[in-house]
Protein backbone atom coordinates (compact mmCIF):
# COMPACT_ATOMS: atom_id res chain seq x y z
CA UNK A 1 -12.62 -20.37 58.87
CA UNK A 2 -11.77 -17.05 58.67
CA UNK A 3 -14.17 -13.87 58.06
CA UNK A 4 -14.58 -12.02 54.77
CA UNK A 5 -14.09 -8.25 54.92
CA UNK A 6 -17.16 -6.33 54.70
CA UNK A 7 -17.58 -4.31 52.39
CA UNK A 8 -16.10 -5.64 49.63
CA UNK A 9 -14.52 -4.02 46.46
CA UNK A 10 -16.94 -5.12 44.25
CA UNK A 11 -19.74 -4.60 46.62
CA UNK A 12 -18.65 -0.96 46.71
CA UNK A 13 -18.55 -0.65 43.19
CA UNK A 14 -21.75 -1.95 41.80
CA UNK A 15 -23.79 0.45 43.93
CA UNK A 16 -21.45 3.03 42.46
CA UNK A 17 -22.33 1.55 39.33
CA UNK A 18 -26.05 1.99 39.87
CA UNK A 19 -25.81 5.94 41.16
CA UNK A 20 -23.84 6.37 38.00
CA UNK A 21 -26.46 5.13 35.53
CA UNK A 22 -29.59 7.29 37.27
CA UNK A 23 -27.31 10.36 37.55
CA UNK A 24 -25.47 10.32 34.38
CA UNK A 25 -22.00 10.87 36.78
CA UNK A 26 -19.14 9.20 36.87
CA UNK A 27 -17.87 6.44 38.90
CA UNK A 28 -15.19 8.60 40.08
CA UNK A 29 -17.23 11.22 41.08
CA UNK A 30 -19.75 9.48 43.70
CA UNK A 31 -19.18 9.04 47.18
CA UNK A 32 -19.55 5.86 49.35
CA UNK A 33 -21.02 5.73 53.02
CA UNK A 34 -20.78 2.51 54.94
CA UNK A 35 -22.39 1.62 58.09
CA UNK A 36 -22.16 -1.35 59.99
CA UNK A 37 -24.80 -2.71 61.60
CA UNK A 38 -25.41 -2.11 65.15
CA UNK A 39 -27.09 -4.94 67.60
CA UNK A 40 -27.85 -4.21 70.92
CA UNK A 41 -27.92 -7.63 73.21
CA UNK A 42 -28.67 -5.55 75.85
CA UNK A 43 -30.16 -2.58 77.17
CA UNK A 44 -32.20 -1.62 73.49
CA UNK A 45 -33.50 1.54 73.40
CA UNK A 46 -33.17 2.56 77.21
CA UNK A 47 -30.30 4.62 76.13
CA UNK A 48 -33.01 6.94 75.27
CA UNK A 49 -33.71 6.90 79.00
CA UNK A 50 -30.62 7.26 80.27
CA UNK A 51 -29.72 4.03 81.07
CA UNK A 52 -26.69 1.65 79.90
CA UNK A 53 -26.93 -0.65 76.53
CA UNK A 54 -24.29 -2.94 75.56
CA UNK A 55 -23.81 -2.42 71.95
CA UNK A 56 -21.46 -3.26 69.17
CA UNK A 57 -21.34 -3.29 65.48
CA UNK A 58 -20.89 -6.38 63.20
CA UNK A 59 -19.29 -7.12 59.84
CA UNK A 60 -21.99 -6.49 57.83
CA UNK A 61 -24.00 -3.22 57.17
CA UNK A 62 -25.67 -0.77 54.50
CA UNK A 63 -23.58 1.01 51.90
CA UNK A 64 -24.66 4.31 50.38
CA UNK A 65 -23.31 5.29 46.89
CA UNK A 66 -24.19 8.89 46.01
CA UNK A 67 -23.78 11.82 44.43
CA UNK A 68 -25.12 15.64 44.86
CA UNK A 69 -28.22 16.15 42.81
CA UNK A 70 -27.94 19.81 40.87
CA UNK A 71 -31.36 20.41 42.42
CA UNK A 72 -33.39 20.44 45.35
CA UNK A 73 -34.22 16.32 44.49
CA UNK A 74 -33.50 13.16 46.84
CA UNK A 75 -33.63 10.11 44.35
CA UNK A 76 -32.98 7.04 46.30
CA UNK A 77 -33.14 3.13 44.53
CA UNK A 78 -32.57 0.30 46.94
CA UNK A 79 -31.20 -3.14 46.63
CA UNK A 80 -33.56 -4.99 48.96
CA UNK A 81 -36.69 -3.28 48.56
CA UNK A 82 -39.11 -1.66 45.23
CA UNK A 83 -40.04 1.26 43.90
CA UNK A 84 -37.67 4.60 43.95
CA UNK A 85 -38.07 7.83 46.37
CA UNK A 86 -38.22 10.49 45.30
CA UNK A 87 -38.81 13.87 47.34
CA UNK A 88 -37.61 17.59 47.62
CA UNK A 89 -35.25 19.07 49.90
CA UNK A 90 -37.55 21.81 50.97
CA UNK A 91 -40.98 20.44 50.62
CA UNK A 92 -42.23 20.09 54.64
CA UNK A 93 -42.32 16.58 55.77
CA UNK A 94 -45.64 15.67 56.91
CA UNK A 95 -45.72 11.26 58.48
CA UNK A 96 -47.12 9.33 55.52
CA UNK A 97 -50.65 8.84 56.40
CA UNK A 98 -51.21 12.27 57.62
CA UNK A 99 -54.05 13.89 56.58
CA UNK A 100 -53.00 16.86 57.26
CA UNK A 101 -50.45 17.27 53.98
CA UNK A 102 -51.59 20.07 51.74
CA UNK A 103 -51.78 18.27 47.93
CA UNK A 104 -49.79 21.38 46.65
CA UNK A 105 -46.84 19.97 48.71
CA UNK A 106 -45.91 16.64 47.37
CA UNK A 107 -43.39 15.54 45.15
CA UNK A 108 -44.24 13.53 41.57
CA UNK A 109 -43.21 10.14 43.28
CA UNK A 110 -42.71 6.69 41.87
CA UNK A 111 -42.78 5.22 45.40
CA UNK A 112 -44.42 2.02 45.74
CA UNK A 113 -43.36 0.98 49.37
CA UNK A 114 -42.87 2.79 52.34
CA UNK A 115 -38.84 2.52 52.90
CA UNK A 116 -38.51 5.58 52.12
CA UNK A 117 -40.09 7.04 55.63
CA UNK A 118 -36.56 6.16 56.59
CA UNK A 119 -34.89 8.67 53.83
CA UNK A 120 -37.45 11.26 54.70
CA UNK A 121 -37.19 11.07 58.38
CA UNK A 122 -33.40 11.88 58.16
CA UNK A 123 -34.07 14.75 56.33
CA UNK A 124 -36.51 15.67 59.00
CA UNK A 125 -34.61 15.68 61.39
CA UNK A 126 -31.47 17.36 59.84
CA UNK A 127 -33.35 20.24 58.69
CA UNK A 128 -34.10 20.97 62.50
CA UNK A 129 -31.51 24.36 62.96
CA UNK A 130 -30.07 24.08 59.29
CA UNK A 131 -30.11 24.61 56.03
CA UNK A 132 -30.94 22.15 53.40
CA UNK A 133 -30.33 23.27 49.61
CA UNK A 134 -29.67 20.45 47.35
CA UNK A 135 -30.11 16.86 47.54
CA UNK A 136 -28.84 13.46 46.36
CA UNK A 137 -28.90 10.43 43.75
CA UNK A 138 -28.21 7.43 45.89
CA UNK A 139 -28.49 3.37 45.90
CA UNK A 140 -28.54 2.10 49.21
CA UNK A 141 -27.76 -1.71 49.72
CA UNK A 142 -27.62 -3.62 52.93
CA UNK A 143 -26.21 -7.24 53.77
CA UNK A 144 -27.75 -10.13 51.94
CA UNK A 145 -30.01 -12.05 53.99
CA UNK A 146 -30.19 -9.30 57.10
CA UNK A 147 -33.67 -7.38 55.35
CA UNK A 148 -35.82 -5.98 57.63
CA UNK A 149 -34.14 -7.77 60.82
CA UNK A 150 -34.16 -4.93 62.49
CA UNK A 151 -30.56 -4.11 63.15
CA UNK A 152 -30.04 -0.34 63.29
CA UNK A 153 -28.73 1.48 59.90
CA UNK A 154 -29.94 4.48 59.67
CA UNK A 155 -26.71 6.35 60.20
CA UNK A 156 -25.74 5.52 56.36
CA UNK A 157 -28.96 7.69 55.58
CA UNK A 158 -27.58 10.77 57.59
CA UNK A 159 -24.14 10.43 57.01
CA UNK A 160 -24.53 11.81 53.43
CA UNK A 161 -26.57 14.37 54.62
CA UNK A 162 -23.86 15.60 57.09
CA UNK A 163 -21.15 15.62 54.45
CA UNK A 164 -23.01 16.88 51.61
CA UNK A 165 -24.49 19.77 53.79
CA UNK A 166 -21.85 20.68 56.26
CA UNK A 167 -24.67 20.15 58.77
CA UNK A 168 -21.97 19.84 62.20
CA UNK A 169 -22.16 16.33 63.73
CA UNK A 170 -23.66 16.71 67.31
């Protein structure tokens, strides 16, 4: 039994496929992030204390098709959960139930769920120390039957972010 190669061809190309019918682009002209998927047998999250974590990746993962948006707009469709994102590149990025987020500061947004906390979060962070001017048309698509399992992904959110922005790796 051997082990298919993740990601495959087609795979890659039907969530280029999707980014090219919300952006009006072509196929040619989108970009492609893959992550694996990261698990962590041992030692989760005491990295952040300083301690040691046995981690590896495995041969599945999320894949990112996107494209630069000629504006200041994220637009982000996913193939595992609802609704579409959609937020600004330099609105302020308040946590979802705050109540402290001025009215005059949110987006027109068709979201119905709340995956994209991930999306914004990234942006969050990034825009800690640099500037953020334009944003992205993405699909984002992780491994069938691995939803919500919580294996870590959230590198294929900020790896666009890096390349599209410049914003130096750290």
């Amino acid at each position: 039994m051997g082990a298919s190669s993740w990601p495959s061809a087609t795979e890659i190309l039907d969530a280029k496929t999707k980014v090219s019918e919300m952006s009006g682009r072509e196929v040619e002209d989108l970009k492609v992030v893959v992550s694996p998927y990261r698990i962590c047998p041992l030692g989760a999250h005491i990295d952040h204390q300083g301690g040691v974590v046995s981690a590896m990746t495995i041969n599945k993962g999320i894949i990112l098709a996107f494209v630069s948006s000629f504006d200041t707009q994220i637009v982000l469709r996913s193939g595992q959960f609802s609704g579409e994102v959609k937020f600004r590149v330099d609105e302020e990025q308040y946590p979802r139930k705050s109540k402290i987020v001025p009215e005059s500061n949110l987006s027109n947004s068709s979201e119905d769920s709340n995956w994209g906390c991930y999306a914004r979060g990234a942006l969050y962070a990034l825009k800690k120390g640099n500037q953020i001017k334009k944003g992205i048309i993405g699909f984002i698509s992780g491994s069938e039957g691995l939803d919500s399992s919580g294996l870590s992904s959230s590198a294929a959110v900020e790896l666009p972010i890096y390349w599209l922005w410049k914003v130096p790796i750290t």
